[in-house]
C-alpha atoms as a PDB file:
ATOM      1  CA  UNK A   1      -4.461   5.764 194.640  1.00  0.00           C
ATOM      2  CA  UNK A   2      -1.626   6.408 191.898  1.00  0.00           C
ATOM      3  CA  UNK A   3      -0.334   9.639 190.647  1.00  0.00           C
ATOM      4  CA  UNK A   4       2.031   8.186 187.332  1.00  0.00           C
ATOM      5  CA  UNK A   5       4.550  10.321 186.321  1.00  0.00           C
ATOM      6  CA  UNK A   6       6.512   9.907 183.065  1.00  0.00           C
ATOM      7  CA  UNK A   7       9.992  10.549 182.130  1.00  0.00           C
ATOM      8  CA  UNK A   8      12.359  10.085 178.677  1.00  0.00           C
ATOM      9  CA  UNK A   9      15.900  10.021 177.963  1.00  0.00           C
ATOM     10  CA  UNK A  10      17.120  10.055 174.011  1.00  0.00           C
ATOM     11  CA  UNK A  11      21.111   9.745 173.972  1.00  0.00           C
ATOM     12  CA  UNK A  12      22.651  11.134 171.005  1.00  0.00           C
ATOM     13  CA  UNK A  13      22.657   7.789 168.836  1.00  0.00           C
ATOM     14  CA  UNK A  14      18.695   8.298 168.937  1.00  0.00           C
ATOM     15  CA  UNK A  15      17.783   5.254 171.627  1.00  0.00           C
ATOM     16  CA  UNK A  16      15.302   6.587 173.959  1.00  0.00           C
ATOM     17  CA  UNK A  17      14.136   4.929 177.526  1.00  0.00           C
ATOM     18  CA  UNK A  18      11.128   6.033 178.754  1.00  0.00           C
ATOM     19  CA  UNK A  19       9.794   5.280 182.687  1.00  0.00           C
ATOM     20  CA  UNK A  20       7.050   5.937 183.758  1.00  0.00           C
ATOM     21  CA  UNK A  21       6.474   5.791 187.491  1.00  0.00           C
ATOM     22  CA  UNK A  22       3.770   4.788 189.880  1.00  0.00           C
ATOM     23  CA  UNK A  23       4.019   7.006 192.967  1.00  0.00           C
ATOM     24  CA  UNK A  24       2.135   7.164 195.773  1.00  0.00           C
ATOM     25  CA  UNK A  25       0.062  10.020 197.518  1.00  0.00           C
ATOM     26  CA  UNK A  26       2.645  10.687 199.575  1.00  0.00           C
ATOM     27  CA  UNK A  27       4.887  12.070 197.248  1.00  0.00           C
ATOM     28  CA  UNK A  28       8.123  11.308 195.305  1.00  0.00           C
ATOM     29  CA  UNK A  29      10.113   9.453 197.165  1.00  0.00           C
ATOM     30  CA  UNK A  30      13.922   7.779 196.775  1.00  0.00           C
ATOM     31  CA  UNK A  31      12.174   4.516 194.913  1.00  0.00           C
ATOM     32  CA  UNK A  32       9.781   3.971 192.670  1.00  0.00           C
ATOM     33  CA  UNK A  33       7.833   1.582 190.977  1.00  0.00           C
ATOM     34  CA  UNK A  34       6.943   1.239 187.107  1.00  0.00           C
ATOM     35  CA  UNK A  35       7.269   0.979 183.851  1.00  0.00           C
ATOM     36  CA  UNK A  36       9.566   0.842 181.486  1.00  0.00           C
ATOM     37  CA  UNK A  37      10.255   1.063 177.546  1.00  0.00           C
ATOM     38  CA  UNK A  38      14.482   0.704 176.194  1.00  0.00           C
ATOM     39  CA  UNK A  39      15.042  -0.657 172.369  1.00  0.00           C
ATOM     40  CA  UNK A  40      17.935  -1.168 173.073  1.00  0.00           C
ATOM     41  CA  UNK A  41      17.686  -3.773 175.970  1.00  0.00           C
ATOM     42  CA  UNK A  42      17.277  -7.387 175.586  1.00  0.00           C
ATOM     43  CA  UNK A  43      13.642  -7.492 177.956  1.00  0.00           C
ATOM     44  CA  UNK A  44      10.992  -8.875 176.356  1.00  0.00           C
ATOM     45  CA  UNK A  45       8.809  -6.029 173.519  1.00  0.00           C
ATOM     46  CA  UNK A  46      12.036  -4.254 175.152  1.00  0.00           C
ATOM     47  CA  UNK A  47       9.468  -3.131 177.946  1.00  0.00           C
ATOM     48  CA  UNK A  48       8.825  -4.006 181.640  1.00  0.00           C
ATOM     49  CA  UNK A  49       5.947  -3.406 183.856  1.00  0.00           C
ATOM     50  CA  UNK A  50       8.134  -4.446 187.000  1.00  0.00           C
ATOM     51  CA  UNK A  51      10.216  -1.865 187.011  1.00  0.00           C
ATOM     52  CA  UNK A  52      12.184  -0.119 189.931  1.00  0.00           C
ATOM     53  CA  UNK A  53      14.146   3.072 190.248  1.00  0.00           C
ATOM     54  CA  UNK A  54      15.745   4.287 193.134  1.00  0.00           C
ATOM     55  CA  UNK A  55      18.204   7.442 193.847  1.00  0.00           C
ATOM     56  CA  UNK A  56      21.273   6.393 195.483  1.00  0.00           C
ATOM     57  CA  UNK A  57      21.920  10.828 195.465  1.00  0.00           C
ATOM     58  CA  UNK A  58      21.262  13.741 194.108  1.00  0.00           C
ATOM     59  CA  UNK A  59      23.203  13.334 190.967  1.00  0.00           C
ATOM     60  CA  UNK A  60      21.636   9.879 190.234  1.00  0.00           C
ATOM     61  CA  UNK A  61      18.820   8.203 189.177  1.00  0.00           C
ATOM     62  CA  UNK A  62      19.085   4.189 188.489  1.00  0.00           C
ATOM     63  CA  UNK A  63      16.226   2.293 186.959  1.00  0.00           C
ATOM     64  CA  UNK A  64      16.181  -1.907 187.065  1.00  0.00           C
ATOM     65  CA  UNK A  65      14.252  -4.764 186.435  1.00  0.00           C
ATOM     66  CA  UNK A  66      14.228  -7.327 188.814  1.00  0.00           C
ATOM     67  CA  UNK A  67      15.295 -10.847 187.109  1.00  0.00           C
ATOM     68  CA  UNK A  68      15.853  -9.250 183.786  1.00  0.00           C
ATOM     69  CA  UNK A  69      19.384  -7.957 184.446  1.00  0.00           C
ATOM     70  CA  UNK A  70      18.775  -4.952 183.391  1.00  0.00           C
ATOM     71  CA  UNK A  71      20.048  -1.492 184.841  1.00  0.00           C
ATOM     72  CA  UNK A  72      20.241   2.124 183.534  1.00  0.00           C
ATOM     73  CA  UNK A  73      21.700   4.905 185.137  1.00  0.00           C
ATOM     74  CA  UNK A  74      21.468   8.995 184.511  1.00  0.00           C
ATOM     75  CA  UNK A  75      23.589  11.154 186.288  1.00  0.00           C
ATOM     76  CA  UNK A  76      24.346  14.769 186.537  1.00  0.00           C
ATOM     77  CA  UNK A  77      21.214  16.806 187.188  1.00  0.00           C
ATOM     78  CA  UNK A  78      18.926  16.943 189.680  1.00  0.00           C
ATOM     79  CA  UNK A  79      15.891  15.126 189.568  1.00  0.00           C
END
């Protein structure tokens, strides 16, 4: 059993990345799995359903996709 949670960034040029994660009952917890929506990356429909995040602190949140190359990172608030 899955409780999905959904988050969006929009960066002041207008891109947006959305994630929306898979967690389970346990709770949130420092990684993640789900998916993922960024125009601006070069993934294929510029979406992933194998995507990752983990929270290396705080301050951080990092979201990739395994054999894609692709990373993004928000820092500076709490999650």
């Amino acid at each position: 059993m899955w409780s999905e949670y959904e988050w969006m960034w929009k960066g002041s040029n207008g891109l947006e990345v959305h994630y929306r994660a898979r967690i389970g009952t346990a709770g949130i917890s420092a990684f993640t799995i789900g998916e993922l929506f960024d125009g601006r990356s070069n993934l294929p429909g510029r979406a992933s359903k194998n995507a990752v995040s983990y929270s290396p602190s705080r301050e951080e949140l990092v979201i990739g996709v395994p054999g894609e190359e692709y990373e993004f990172s928000v820092k500076g608030g709490a999650f």
